[in-house]
N, C-alpha and C. Protein backbone atom coordinates (compact mmCIF):
# COMPACT_ATOMS: atom_id res chain seq x y z
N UNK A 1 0.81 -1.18 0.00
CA UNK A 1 0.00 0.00 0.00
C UNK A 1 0.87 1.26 0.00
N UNK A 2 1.71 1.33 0.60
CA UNK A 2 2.82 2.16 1.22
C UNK A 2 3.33 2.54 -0.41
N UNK A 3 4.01 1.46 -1.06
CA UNK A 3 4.80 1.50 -2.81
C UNK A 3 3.76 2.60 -3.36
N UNK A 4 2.07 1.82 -3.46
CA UNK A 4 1.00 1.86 -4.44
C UNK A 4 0.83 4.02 -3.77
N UNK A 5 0.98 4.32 -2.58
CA UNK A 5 0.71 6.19 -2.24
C UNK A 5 1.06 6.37 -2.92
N UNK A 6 2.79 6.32 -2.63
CA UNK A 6 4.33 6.96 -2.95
C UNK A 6 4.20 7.11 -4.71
N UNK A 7 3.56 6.22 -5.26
CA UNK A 7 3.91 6.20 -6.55
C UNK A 7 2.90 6.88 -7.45
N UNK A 8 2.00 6.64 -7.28
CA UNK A 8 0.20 7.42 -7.64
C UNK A 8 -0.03 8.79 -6.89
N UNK A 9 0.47 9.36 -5.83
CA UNK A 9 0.04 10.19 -5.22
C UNK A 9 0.74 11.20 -4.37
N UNK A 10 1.90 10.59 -4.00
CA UNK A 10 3.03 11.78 -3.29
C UNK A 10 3.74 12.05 -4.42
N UNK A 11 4.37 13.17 -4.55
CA UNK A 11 5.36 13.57 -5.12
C UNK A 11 6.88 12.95 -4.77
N UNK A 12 7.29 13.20 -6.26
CA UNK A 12 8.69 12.57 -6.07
C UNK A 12 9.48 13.62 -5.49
N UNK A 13 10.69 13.61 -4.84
CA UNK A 13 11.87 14.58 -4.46
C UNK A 13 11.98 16.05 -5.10
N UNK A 14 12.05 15.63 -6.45
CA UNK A 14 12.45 16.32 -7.57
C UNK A 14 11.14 17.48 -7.76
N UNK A 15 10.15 16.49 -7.63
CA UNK A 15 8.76 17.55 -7.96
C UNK A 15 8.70 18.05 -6.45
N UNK A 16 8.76 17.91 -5.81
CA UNK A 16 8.56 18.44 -4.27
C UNK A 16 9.20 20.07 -4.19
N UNK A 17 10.64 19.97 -4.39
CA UNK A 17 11.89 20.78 -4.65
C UNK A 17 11.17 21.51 -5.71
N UNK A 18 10.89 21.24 -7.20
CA UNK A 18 10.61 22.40 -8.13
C UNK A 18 9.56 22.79 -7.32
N UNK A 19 8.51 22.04 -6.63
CA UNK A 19 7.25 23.08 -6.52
C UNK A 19 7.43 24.18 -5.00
N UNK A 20 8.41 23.78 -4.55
CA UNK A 20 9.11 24.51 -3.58
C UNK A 20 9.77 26.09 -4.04
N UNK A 21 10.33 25.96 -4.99
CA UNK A 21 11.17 26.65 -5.52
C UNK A 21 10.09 27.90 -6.47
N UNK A 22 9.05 26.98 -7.04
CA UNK A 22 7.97 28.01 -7.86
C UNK A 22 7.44 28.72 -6.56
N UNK A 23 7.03 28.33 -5.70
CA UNK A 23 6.26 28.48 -4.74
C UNK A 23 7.14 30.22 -4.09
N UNK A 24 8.38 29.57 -3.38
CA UNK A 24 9.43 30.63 -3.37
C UNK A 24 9.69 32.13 -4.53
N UNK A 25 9.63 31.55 -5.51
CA UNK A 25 9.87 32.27 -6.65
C UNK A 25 8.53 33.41 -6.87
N UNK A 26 7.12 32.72 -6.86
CA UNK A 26 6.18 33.39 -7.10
C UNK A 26 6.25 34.12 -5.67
N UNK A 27 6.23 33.64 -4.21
CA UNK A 27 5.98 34.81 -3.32
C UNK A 27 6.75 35.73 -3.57
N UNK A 28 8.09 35.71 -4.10
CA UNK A 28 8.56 36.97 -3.94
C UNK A 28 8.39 38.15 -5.08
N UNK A 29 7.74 37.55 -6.24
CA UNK A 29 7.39 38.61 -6.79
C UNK A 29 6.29 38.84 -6.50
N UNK A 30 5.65 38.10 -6.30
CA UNK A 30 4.04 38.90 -5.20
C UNK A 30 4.58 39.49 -4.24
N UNK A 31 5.26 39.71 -3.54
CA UNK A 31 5.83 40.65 -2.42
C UNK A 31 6.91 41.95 -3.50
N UNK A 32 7.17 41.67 -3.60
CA UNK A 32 7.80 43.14 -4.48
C UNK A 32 6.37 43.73 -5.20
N UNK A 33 5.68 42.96 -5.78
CA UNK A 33 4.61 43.94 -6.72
C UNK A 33 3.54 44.48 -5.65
N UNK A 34 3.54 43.36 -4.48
CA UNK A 34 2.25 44.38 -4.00
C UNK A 34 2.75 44.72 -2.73
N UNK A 35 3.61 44.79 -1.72
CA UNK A 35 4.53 45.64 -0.56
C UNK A 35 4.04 47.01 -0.71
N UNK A 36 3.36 47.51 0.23
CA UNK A 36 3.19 48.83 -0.19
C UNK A 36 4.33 49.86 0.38
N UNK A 37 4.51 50.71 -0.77
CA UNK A 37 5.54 51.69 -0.70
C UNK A 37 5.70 52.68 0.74
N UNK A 38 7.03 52.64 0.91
CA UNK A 38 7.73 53.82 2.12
C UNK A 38 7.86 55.41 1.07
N UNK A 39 7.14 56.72 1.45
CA UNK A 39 7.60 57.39 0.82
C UNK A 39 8.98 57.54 1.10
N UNK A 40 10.20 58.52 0.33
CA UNK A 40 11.16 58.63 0.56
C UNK A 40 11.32 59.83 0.05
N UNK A 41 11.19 60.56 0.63
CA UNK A 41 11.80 62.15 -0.13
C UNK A 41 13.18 62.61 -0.19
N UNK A 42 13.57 61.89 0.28
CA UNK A 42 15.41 62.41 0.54
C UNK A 42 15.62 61.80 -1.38
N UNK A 43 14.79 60.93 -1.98
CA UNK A 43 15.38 60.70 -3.01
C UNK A 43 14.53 61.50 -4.80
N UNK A 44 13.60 62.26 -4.15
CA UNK A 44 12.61 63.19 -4.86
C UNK A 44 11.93 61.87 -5.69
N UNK A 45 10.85 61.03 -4.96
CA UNK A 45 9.94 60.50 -5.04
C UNK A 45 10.18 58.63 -5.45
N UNK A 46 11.31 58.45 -5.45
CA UNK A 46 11.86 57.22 -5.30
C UNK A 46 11.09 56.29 -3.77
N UNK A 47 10.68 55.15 -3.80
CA UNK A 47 10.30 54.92 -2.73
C UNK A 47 10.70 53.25 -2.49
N UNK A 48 10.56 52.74 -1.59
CA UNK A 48 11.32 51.25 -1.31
C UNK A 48 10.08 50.79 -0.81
N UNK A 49 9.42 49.35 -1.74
CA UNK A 49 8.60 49.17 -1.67
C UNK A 49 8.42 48.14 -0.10
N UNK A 50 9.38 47.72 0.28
CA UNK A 50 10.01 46.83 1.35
C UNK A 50 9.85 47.39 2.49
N UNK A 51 9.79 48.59 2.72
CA UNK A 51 10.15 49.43 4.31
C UNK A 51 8.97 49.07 5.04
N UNK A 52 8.21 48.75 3.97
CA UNK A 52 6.33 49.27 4.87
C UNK A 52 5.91 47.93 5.23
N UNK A 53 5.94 47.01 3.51
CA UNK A 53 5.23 46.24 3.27
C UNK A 53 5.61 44.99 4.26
N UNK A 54 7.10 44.64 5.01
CA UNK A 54 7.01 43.56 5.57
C UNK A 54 7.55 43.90 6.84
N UNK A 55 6.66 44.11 7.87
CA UNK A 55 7.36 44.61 9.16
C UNK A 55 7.64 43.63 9.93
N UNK A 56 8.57 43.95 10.72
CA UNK A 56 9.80 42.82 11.48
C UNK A 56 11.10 42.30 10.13
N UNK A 57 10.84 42.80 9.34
CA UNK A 57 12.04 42.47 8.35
C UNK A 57 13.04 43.75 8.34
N UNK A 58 13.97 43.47 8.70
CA UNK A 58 15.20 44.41 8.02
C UNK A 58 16.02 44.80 6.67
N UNK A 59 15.69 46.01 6.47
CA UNK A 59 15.72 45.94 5.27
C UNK A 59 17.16 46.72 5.31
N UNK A 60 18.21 46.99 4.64
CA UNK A 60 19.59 47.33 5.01
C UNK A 60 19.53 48.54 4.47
N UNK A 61 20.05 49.63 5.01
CA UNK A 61 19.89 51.10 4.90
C UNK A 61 20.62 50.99 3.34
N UNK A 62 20.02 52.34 2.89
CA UNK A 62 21.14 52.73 1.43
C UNK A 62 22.62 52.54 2.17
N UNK A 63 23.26 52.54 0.85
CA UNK A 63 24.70 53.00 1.03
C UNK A 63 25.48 54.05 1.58
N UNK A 64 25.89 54.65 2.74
CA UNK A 64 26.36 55.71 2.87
C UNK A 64 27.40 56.11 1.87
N UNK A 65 27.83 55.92 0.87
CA UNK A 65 29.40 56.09 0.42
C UNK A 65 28.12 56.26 -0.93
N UNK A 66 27.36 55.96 -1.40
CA UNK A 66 26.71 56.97 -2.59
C UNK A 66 26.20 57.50 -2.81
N UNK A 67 25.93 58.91 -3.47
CA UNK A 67 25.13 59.50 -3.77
C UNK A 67 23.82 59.16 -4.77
N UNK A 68 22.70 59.18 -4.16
CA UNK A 68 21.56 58.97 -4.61
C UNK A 68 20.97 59.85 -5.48
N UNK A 69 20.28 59.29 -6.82
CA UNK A 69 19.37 60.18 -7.53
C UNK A 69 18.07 59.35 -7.83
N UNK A 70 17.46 59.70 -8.17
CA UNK A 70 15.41 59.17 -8.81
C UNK A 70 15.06 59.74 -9.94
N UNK A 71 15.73 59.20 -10.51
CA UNK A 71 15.83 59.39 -12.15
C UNK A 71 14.43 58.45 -12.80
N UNK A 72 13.95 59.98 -13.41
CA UNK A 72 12.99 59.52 -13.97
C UNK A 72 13.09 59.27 -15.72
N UNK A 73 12.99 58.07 -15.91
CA UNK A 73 12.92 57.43 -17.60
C UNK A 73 11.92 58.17 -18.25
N UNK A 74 12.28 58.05 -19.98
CA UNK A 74 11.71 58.61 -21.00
C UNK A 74 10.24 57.96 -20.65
N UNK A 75 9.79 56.67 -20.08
CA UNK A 75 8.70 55.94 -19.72
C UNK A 75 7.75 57.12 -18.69
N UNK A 76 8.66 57.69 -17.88
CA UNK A 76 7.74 58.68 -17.06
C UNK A 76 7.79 57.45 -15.58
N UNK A 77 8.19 56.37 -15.56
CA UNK A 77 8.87 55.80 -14.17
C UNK A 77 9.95 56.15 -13.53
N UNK A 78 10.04 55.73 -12.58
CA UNK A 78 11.27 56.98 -11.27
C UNK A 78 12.22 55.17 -11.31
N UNK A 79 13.64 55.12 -11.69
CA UNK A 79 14.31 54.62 -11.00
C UNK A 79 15.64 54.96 -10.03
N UNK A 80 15.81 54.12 -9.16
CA UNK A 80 17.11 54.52 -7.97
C UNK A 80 18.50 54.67 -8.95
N UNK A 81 19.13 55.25 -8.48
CA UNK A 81 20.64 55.45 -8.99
C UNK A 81 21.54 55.63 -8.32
N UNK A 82 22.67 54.81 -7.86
CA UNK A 82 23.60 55.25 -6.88
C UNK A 82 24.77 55.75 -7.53
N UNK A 83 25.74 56.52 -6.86
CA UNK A 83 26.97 56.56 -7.37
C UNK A 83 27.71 56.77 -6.32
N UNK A 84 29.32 56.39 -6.56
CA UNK A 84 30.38 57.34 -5.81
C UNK A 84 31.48 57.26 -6.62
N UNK A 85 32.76 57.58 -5.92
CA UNK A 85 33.82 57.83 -6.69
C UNK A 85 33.97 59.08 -7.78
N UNK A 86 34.62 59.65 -8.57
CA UNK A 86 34.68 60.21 -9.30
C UNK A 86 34.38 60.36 -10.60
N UNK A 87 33.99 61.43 -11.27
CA UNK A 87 33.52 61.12 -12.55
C UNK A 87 34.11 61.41 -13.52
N UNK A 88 35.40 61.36 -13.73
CA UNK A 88 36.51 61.06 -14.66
C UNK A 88 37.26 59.75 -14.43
N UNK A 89 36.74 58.90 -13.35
CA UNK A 89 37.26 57.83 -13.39
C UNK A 89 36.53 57.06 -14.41
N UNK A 90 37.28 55.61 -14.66
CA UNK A 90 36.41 54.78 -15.28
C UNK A 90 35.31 54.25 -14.35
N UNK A 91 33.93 53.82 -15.19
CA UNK A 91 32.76 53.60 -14.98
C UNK A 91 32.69 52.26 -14.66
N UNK A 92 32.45 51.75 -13.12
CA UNK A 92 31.83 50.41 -12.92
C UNK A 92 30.45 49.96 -12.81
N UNK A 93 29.87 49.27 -13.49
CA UNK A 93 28.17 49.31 -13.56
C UNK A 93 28.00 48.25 -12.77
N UNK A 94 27.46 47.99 -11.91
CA UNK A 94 26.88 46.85 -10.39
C UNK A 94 25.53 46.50 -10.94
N UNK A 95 25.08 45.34 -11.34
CA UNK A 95 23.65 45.07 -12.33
C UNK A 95 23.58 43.67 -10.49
N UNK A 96 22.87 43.74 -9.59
CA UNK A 96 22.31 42.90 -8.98
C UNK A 96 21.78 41.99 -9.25
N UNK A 97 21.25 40.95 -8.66
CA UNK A 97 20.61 39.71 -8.42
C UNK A 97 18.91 39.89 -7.65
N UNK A 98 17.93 39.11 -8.48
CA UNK A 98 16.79 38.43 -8.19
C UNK A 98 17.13 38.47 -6.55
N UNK A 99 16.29 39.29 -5.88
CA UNK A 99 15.96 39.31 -4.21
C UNK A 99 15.55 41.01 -3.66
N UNK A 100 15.67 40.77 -2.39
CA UNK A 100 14.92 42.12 -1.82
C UNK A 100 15.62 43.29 -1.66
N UNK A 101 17.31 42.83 -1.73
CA UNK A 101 17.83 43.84 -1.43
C UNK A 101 18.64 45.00 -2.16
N UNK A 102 18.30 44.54 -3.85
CA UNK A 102 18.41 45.43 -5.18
C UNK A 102 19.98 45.81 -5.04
N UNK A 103 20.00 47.46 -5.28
CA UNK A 103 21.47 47.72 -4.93
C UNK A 103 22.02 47.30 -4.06
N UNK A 104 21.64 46.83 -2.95
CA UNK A 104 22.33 46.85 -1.90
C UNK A 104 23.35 45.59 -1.31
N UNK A 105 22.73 44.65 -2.30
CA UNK A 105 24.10 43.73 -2.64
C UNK A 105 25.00 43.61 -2.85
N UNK A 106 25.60 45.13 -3.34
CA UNK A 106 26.93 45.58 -3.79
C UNK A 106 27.64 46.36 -2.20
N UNK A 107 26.81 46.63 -1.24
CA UNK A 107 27.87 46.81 -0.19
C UNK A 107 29.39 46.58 0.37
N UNK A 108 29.33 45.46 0.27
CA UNK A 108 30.28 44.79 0.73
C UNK A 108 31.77 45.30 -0.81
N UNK A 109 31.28 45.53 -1.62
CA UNK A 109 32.00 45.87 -3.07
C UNK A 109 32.41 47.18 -3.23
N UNK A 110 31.64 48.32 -3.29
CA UNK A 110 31.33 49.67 -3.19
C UNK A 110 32.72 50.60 -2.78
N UNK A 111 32.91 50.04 -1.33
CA UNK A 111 34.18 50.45 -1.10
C UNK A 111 35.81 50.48 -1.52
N UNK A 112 35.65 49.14 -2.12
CA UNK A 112 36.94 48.69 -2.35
C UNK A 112 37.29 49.33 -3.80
N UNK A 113 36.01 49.63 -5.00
CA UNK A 113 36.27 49.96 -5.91
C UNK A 113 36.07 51.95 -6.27
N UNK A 114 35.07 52.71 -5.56
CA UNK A 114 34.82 54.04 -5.43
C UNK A 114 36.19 54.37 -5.07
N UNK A 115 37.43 54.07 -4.96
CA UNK A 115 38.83 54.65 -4.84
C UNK A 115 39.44 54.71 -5.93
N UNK A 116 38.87 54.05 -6.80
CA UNK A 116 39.65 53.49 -8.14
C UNK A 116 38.58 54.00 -9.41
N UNK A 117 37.48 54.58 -9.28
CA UNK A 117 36.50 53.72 -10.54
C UNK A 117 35.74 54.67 -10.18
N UNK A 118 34.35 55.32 -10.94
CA UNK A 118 32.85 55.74 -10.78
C UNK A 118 32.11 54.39 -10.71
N UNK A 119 31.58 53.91 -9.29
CA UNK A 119 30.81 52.86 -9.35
C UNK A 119 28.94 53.53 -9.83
N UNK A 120 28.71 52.69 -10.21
CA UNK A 120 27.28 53.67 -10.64
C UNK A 120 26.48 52.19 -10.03
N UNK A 121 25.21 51.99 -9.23
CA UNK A 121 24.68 50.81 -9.32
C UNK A 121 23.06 51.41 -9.28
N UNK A 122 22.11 50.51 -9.19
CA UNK A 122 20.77 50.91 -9.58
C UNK A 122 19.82 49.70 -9.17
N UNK A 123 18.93 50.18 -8.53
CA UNK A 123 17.66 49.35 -8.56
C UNK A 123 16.76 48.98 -9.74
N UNK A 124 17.11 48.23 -9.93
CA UNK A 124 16.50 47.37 -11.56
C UNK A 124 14.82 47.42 -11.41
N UNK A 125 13.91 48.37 -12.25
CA UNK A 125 12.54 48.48 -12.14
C UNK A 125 11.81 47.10 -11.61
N UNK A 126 11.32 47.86 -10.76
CA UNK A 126 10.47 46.42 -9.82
C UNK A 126 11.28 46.14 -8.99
N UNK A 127 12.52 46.60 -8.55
CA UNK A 127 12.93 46.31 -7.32
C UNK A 127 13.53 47.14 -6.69
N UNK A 128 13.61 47.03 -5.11
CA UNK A 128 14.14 47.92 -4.44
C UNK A 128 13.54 49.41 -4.41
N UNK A 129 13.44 50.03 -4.52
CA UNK A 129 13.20 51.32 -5.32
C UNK A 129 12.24 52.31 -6.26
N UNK A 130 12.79 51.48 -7.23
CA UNK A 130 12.53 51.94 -8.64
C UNK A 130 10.85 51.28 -9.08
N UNK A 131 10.32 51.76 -10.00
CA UNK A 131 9.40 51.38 -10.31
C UNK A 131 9.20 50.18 -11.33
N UNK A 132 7.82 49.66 -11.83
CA UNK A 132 8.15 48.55 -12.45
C UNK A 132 7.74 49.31 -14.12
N UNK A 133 8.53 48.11 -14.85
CA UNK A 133 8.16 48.93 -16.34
C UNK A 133 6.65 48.91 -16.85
N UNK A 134 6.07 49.93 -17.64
CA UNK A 134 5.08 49.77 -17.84
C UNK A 134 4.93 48.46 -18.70
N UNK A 135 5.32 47.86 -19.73
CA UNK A 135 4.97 46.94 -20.40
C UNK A 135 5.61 45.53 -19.98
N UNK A 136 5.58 45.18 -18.73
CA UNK A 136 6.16 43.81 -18.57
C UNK A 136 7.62 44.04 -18.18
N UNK A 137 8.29 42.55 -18.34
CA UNK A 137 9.53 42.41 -18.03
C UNK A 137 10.40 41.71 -19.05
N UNK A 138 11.12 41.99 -19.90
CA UNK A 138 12.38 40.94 -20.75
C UNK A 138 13.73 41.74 -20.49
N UNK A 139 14.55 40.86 -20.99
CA UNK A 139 15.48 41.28 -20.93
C UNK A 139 15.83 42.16 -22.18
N UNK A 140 15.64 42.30 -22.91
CA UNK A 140 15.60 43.41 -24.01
C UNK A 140 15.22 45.03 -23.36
N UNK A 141 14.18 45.07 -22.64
CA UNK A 141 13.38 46.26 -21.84
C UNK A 141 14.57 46.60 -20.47
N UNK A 142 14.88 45.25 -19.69
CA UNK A 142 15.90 45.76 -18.93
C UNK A 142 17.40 46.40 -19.43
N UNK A 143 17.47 45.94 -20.19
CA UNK A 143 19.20 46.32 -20.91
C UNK A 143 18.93 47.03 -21.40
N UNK A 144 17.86 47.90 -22.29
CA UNK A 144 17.21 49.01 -22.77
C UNK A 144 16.88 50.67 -21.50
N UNK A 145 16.77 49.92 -20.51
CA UNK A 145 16.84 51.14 -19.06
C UNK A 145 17.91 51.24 -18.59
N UNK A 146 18.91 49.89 -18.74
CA UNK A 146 20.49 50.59 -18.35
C UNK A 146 21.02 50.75 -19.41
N UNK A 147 20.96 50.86 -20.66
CA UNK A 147 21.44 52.03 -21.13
C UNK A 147 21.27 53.31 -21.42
N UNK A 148 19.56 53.85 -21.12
CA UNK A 148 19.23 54.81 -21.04
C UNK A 148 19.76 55.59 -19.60
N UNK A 149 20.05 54.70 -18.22
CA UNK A 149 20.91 55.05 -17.17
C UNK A 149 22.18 55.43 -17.73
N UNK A 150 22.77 54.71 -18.26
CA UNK A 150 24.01 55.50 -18.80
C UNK A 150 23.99 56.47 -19.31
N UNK A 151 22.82 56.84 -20.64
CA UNK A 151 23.12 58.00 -21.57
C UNK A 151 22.50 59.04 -20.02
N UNK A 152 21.66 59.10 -19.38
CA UNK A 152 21.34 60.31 -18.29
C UNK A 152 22.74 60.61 -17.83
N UNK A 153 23.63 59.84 -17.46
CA UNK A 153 24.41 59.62 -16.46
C UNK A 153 25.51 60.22 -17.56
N UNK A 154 25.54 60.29 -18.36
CA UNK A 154 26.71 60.89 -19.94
C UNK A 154 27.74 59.49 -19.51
N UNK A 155 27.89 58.44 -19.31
CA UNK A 155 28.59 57.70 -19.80
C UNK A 155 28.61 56.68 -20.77
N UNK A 156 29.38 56.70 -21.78
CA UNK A 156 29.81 56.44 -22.85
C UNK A 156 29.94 54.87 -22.92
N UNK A 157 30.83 54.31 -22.79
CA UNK A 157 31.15 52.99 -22.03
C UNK A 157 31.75 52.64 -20.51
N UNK A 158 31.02 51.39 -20.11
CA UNK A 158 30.97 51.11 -18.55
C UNK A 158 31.74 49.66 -18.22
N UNK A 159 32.44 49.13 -17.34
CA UNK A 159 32.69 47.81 -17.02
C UNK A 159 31.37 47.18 -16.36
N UNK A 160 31.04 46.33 -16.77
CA UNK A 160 29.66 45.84 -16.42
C UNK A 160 29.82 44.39 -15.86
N UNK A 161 29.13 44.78 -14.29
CA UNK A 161 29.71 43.26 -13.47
C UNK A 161 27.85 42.94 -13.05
N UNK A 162 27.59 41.83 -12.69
CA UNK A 162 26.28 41.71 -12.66
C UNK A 162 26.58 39.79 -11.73
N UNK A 163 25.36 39.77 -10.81
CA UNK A 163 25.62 38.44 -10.33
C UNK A 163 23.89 38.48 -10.51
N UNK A 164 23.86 36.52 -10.31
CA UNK A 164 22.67 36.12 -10.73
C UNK A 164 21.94 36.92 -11.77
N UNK A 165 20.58 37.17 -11.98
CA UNK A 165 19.54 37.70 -12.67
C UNK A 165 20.20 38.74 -13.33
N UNK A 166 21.36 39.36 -12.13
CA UNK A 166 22.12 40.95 -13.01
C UNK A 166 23.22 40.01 -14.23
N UNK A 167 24.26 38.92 -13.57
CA UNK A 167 24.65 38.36 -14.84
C UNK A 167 24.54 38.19 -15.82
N UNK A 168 22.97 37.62 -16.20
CA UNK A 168 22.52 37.49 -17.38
C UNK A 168 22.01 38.69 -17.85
N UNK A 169 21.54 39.64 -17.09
CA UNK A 169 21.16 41.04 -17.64
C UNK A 169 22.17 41.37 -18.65
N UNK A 170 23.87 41.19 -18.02
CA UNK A 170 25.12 41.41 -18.21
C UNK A 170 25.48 41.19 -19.40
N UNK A 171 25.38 40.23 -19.78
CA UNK A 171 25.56 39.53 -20.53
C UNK A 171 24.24 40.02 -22.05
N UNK A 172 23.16 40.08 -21.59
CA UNK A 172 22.24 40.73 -22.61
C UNK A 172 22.78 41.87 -22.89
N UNK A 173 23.12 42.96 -22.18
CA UNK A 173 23.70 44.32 -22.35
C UNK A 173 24.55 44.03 -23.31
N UNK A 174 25.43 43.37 -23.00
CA UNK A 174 26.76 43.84 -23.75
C UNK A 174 26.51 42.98 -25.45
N UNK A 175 25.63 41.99 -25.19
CA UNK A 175 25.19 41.73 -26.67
C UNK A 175 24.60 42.60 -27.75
N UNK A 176 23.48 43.56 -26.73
CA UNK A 176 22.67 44.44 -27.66
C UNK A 176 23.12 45.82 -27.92
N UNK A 177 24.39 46.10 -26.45
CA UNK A 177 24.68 47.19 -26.98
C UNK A 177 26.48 47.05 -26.55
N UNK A 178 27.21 46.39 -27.31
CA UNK A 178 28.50 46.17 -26.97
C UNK A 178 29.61 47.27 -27.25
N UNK A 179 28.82 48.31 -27.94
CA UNK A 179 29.88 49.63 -27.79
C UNK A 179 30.01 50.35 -26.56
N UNK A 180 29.19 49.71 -25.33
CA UNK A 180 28.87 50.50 -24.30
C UNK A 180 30.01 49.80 -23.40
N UNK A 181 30.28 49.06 -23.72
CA UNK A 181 30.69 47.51 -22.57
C UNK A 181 32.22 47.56 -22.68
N UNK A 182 33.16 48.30 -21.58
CA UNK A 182 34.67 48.32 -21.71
C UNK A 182 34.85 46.74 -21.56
N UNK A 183 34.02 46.36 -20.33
CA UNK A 183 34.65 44.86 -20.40
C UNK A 183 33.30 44.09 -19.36
């Protein structure tokens, strides 16, 4: 009887784990899309959809070491923009990873390179921050807003580092627009 469950009716390992993982995957973009927004005026209307929406969670302050802007796209959406370092240095672009904490994954990074480099990093629409795009999500539309971040920003070409979800962003960028991409 025990064989005849297991085999007709529980899930195997494998399906257990993917439906774990969808399960995971879908709450968190249901929590980014519907978290209701912290205003933030220190960033002229930029807001973090995280501050409000999940209390008892810590959400990790901006960066002290960048300067913030709320740059609003040709779309008429507000995204986050960090910077530090200088702006005759060369340009490091920080493209993040799928999760809650957008730019702010680059902390631990920020420092070591703003001595050397213009780090520029950004809350990727729909997260952190920034707003979501009006027409959906591809990667064509995302690599299409960081390079419109660049042309606001007047840089020309950028070193473009990206982990998880930002990797492959990374990697789209520099395909569609590889005159932008020092390395």
């Amino acid at each position: 009887m025990k064989n005849f469950l297991m085999k007709n009716f529980l899930p195997s390992r494998r399906q257990a784990v993917r439906f774990a993982l969808l399960v995971t995957v879908s709450w968190t973009f249901a929590t980014i899309a519907n978290a209701a927004p912290a205003q933030d005026t220190a960033t002229n209307g930029c807001v973090d959809r995280l501050a409000v929406g999940q209390r008892g969670v810590a959400i990790p302050p901006r960066l002290a070491s960048l300067r913030y802007t709320c740059m609003t796209l040709a779309s008429g959406k507000r995204i986050l923009v960090g910077e530090a370092g200088r702006a005759q240095d060369p340009a490091v672009l920080l493209i993040h990873g799928l999760g809650n904490n957008a730019h702010r994954d680059w902390r631990n990074v920020v420092p070591a390179l703003e001595k050397q480099c213009r780090v520029i990093v950004l809350d990727l629409p729909g997260f952190g921050a920034s707003d979501a795009l009006p027409l959906g999500y591809s990667f064509a539309a995302l690599a299409a807003t960081v390079a419109e971040v660049l042309d606001r920003l007047g840089v020309a070409r950028a070193h473009v580092v990206g982990h998880s979800l930002g990797g492959a962003l990374s990697l789209e960028f520099a395909h569609r627009y590889r005159q932008r991409v020092e390395r």
